[in-house]
PDB file of N, CA and C in Angstrom:
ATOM      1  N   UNK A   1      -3.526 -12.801  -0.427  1.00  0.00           N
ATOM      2  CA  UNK A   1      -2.656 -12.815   0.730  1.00  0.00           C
ATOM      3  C   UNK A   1      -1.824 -11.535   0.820  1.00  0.00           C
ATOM      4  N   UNK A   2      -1.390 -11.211  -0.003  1.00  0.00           N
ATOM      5  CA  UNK A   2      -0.483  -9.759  -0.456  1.00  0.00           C
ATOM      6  C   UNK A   2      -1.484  -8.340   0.069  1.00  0.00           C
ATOM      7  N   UNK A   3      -2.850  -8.724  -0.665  1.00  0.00           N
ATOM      8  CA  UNK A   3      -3.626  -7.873   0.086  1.00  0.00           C
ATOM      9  C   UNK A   3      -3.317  -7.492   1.620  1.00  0.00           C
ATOM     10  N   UNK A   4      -3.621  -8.559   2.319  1.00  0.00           N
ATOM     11  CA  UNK A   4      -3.504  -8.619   3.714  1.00  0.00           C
ATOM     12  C   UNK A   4      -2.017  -8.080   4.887  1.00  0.00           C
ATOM     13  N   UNK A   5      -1.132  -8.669   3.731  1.00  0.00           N
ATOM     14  CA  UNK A   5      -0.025  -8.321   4.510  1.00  0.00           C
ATOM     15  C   UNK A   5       0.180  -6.589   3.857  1.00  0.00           C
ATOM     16  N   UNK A   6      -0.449  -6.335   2.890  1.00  0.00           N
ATOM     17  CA  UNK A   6      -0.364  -4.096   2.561  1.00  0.00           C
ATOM     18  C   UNK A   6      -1.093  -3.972   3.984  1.00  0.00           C
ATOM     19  N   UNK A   7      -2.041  -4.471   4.192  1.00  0.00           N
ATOM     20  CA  UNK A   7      -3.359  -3.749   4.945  1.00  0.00           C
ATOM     21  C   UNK A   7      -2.378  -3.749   6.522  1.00  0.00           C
ATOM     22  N   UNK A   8      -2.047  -4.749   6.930  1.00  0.00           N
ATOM     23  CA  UNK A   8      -0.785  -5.166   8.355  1.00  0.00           C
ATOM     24  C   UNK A   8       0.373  -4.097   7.827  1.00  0.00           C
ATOM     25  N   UNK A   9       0.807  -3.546   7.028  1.00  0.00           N
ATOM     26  CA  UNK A   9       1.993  -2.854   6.906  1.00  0.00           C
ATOM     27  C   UNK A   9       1.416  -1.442   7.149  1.00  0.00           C
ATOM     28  N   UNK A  10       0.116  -1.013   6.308  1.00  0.00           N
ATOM     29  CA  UNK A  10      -0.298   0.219   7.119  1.00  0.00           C
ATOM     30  C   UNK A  10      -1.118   0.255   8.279  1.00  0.00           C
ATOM     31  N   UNK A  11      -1.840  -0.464   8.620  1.00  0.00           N
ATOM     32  CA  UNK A  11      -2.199  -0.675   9.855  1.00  0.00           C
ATOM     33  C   UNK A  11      -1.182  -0.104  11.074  1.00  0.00           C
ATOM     34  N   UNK A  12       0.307  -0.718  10.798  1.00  0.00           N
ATOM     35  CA  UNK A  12       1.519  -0.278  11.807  1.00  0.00           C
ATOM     36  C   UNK A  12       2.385  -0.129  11.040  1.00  0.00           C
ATOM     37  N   UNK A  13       2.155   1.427  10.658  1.00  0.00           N
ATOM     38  CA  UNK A  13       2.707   2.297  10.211  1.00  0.00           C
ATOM     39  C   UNK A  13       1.341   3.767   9.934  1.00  0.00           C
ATOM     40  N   UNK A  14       0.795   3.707  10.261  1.00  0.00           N
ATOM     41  CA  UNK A  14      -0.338   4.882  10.013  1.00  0.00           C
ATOM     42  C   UNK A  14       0.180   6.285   9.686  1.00  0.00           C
ATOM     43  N   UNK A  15       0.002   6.611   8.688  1.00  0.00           N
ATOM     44  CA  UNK A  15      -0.029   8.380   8.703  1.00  0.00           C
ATOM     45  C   UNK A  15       1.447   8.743   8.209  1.00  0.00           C
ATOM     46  N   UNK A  16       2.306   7.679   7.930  1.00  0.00           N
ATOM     47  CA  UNK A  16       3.555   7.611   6.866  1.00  0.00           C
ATOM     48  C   UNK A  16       3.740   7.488   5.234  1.00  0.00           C
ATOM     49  N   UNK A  17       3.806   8.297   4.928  1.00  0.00           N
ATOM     50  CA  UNK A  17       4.202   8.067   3.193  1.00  0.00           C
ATOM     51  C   UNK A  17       4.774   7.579   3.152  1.00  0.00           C
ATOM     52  N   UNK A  18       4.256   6.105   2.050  1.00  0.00           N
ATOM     53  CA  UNK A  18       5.334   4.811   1.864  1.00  0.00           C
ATOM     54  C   UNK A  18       5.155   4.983   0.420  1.00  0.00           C
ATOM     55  N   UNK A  19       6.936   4.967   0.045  1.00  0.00           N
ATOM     56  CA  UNK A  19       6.977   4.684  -1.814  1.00  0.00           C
ATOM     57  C   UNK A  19       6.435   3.556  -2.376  1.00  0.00           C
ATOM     58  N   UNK A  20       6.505   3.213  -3.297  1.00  0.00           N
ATOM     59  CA  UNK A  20       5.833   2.079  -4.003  1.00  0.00           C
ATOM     60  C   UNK A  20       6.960   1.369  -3.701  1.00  0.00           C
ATOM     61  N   UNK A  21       8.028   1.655  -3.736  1.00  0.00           N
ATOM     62  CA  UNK A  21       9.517   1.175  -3.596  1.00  0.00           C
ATOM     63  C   UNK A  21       9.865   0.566  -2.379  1.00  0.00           C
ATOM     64  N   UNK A  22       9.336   1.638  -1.218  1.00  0.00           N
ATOM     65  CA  UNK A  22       9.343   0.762   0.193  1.00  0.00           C
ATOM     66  C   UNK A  22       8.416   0.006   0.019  1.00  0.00           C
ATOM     67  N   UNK A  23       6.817  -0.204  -0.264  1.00  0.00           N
ATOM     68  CA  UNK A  23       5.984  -1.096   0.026  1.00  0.00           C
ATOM     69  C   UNK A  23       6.187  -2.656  -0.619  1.00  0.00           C
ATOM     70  N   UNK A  24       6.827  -2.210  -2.022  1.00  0.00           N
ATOM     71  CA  UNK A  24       7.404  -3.563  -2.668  1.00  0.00           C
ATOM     72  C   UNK A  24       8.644  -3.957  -1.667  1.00  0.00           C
ATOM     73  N   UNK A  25       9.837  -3.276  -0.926  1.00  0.00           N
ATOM     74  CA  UNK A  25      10.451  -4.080  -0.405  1.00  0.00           C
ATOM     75  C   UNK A  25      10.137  -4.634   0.680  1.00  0.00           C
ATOM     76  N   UNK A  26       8.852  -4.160   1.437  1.00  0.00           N
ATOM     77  CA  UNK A  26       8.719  -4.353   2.710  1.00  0.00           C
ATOM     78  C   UNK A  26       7.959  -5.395   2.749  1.00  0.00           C
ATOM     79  N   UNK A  27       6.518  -5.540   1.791  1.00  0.00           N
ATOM     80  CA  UNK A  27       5.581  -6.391   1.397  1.00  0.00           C
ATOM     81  C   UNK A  27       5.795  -7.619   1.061  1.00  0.00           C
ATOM     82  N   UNK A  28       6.752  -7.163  -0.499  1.00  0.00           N
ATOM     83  CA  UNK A  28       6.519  -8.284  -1.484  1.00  0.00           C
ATOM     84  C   UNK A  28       8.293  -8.988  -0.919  1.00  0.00           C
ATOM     85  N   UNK A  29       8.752  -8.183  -0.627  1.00  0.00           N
ATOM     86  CA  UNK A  29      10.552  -8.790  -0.731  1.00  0.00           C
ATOM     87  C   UNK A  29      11.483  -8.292  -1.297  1.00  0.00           C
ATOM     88  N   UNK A  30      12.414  -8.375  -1.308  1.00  0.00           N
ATOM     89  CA  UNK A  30      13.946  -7.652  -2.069  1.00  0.00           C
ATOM     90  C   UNK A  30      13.769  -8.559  -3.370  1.00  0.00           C
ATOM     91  N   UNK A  31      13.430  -9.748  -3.409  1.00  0.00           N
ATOM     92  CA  UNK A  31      13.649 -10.499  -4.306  1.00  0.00           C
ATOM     93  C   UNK A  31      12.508 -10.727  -5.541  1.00  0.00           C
ATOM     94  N   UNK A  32      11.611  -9.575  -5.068  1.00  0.00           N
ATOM     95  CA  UNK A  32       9.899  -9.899  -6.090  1.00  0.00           C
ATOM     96  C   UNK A  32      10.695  -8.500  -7.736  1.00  0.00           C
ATOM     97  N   UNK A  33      10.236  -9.609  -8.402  1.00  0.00           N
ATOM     98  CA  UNK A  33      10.863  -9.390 -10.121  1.00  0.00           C
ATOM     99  C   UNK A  33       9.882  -8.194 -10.477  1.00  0.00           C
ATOM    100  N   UNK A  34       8.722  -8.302  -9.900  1.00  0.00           N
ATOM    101  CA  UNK A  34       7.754  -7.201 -10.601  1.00  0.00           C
ATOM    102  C   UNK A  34       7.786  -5.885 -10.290  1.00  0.00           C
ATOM    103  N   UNK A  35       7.502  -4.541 -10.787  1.00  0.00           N
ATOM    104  CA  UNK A  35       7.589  -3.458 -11.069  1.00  0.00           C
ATOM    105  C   UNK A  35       5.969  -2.884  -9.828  1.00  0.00           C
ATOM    106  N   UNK A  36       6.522  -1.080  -9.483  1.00  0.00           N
ATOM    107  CA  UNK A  36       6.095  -0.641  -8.747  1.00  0.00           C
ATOM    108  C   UNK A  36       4.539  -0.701  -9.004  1.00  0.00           C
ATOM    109  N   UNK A  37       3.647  -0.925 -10.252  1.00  0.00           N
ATOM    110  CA  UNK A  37       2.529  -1.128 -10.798  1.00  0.00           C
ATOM    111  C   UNK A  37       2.083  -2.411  -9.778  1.00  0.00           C
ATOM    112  N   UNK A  38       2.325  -3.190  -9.240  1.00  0.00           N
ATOM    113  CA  UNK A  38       1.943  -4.032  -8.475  1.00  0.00           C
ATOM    114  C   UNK A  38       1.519  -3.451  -7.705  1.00  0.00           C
ATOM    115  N   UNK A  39       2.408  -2.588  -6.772  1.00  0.00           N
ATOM    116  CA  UNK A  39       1.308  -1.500  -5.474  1.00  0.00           C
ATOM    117  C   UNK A  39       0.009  -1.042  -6.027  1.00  0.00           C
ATOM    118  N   UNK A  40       0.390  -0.323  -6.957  1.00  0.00           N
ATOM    119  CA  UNK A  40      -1.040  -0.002  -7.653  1.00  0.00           C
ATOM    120  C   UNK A  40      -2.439  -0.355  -7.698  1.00  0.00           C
ATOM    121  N   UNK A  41      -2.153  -1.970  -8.183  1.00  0.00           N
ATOM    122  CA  UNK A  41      -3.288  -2.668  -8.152  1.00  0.00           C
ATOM    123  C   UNK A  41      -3.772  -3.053  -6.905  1.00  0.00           C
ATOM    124  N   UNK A  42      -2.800  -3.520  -6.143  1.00  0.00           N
ATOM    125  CA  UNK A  42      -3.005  -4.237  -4.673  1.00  0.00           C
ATOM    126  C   UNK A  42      -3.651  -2.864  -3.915  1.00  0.00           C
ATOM    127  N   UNK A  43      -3.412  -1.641  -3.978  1.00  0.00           N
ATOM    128  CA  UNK A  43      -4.012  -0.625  -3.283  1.00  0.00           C
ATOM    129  C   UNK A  43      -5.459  -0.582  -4.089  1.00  0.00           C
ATOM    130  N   UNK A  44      -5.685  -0.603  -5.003  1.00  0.00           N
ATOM    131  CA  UNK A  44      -6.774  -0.173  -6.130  1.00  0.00           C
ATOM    132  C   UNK A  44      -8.088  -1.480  -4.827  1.00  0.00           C
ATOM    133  N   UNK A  45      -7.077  -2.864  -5.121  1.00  0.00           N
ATOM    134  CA  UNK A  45      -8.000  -4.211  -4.832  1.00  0.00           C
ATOM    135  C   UNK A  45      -8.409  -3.951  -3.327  1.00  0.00           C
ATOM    136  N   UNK A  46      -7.174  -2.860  -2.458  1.00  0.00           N
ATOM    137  CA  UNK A  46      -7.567  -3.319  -1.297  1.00  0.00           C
ATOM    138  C   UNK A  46      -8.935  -2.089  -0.875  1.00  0.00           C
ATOM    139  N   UNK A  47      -8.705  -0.863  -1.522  1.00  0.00           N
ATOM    140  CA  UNK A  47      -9.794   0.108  -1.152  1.00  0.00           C
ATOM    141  C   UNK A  47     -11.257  -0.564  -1.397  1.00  0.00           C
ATOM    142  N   UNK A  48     -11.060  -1.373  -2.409  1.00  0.00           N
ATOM    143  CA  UNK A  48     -12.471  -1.595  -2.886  1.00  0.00           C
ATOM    144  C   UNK A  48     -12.890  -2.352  -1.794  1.00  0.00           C
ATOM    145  N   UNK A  49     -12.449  -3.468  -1.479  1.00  0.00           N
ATOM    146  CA  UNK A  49     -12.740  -4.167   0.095  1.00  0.00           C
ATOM    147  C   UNK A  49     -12.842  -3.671   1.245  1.00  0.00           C
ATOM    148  N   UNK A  50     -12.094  -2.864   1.496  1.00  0.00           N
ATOM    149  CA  UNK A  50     -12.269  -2.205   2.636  1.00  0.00           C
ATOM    150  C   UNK A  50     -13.832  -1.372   2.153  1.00  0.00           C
ATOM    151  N   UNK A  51     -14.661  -0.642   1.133  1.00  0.00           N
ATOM    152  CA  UNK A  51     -15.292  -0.084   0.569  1.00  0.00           C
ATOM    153  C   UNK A  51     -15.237   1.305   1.117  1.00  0.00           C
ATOM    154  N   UNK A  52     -14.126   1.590   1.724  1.00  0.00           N
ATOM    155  CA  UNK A  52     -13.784   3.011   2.418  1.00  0.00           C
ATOM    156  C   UNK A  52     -12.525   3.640   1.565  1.00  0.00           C
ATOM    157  N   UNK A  53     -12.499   4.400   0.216  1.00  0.00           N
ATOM    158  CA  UNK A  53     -10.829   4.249  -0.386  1.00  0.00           C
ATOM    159  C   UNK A  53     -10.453   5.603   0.190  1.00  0.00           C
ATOM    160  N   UNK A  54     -11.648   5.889   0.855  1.00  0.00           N
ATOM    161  CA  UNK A  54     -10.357   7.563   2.109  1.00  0.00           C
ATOM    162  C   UNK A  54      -8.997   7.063   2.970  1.00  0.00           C
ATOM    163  N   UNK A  55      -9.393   5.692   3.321  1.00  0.00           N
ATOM    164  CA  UNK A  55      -8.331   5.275   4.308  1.00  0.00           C
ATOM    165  C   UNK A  55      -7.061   4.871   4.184  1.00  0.00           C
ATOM    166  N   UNK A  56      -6.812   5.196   2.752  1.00  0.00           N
ATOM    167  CA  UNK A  56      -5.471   5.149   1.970  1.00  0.00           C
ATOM    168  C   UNK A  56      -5.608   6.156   1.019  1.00  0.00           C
ATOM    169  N   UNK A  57      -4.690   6.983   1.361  1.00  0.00           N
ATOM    170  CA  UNK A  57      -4.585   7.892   0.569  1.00  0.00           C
ATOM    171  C   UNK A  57      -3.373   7.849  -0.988  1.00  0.00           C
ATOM    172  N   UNK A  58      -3.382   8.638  -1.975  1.00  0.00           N
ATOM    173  CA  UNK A  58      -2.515   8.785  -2.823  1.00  0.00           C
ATOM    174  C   UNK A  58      -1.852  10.153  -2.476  1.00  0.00           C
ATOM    175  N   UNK A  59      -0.548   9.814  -2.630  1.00  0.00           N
ATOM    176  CA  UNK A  59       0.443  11.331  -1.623  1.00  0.00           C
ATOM    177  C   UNK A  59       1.202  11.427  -3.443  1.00  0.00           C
ATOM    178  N   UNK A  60       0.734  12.371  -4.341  1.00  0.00           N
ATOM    179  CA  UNK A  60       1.182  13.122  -5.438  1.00  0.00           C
ATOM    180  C   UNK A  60       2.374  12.468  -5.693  1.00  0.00           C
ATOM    181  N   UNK A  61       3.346  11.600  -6.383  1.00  0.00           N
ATOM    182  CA  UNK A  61       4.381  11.871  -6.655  1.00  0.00           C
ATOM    183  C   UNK A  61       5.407  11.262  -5.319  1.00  0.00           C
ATOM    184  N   UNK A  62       4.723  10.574  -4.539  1.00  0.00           N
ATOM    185  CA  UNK A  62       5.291  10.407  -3.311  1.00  0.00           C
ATOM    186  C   UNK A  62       4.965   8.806  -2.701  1.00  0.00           C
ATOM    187  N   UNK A  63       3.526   8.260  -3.147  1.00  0.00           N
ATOM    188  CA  UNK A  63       3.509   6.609  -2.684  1.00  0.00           C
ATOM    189  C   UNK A  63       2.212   7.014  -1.945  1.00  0.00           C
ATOM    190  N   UNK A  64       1.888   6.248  -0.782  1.00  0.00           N
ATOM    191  CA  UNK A  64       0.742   6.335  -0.264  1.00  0.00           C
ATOM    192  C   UNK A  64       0.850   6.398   1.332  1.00  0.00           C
ATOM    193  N   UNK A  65      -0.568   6.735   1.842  1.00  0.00           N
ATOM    194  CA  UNK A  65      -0.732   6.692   2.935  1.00  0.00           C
ATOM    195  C   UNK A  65      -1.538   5.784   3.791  1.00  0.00           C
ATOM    196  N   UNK A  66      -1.593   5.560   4.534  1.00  0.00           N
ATOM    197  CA  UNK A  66      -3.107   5.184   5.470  1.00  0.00           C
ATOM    198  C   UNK A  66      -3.645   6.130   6.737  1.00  0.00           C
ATOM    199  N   UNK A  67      -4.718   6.571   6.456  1.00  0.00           N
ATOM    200  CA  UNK A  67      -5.156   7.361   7.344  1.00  0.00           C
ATOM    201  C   UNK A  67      -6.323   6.975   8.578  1.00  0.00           C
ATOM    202  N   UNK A  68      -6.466   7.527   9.873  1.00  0.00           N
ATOM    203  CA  UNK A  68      -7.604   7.136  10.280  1.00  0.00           C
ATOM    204  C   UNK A  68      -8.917   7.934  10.396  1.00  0.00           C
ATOM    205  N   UNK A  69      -9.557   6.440  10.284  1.00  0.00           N
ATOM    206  CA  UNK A  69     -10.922   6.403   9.679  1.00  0.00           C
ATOM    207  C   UNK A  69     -11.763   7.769  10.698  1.00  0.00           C
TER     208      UNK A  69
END
């Protein structure tokens, strides 16, 4: 489900560098206990599904993107 609601957060938001920091507050909640490594995986799980991992990018030191296809 978490998947789905990353994929709806860049969907509308396209072509913005989001921290791991915004995506956990925006995604998961102010109130989710777990550490920025959660984006991680959930981006890792969602490229593979999508089977396109260009369409999210990794921005160096900065969080991620979504780009179009």
């Amino acid at each position: 489900a978490k998947e789905f609601d990353l994929l709806a957060y860049f969907v509308d938001h396209p072509g913005i560098v989001h921290s791991r920091e915004r995506l956990l507050d925006r995604v998961w909640g102010l109130t989710f206990p777990g550490g920025t490594r959660t984006v991680d995986v959930h981006v890792a799980q969602l490229r593979k599904k999508l089977g396109r991992s260009e369409l999210i990018k990794t921005v160096r030191g900065a969080g991620y993107k979504a780009v179009a296809p």
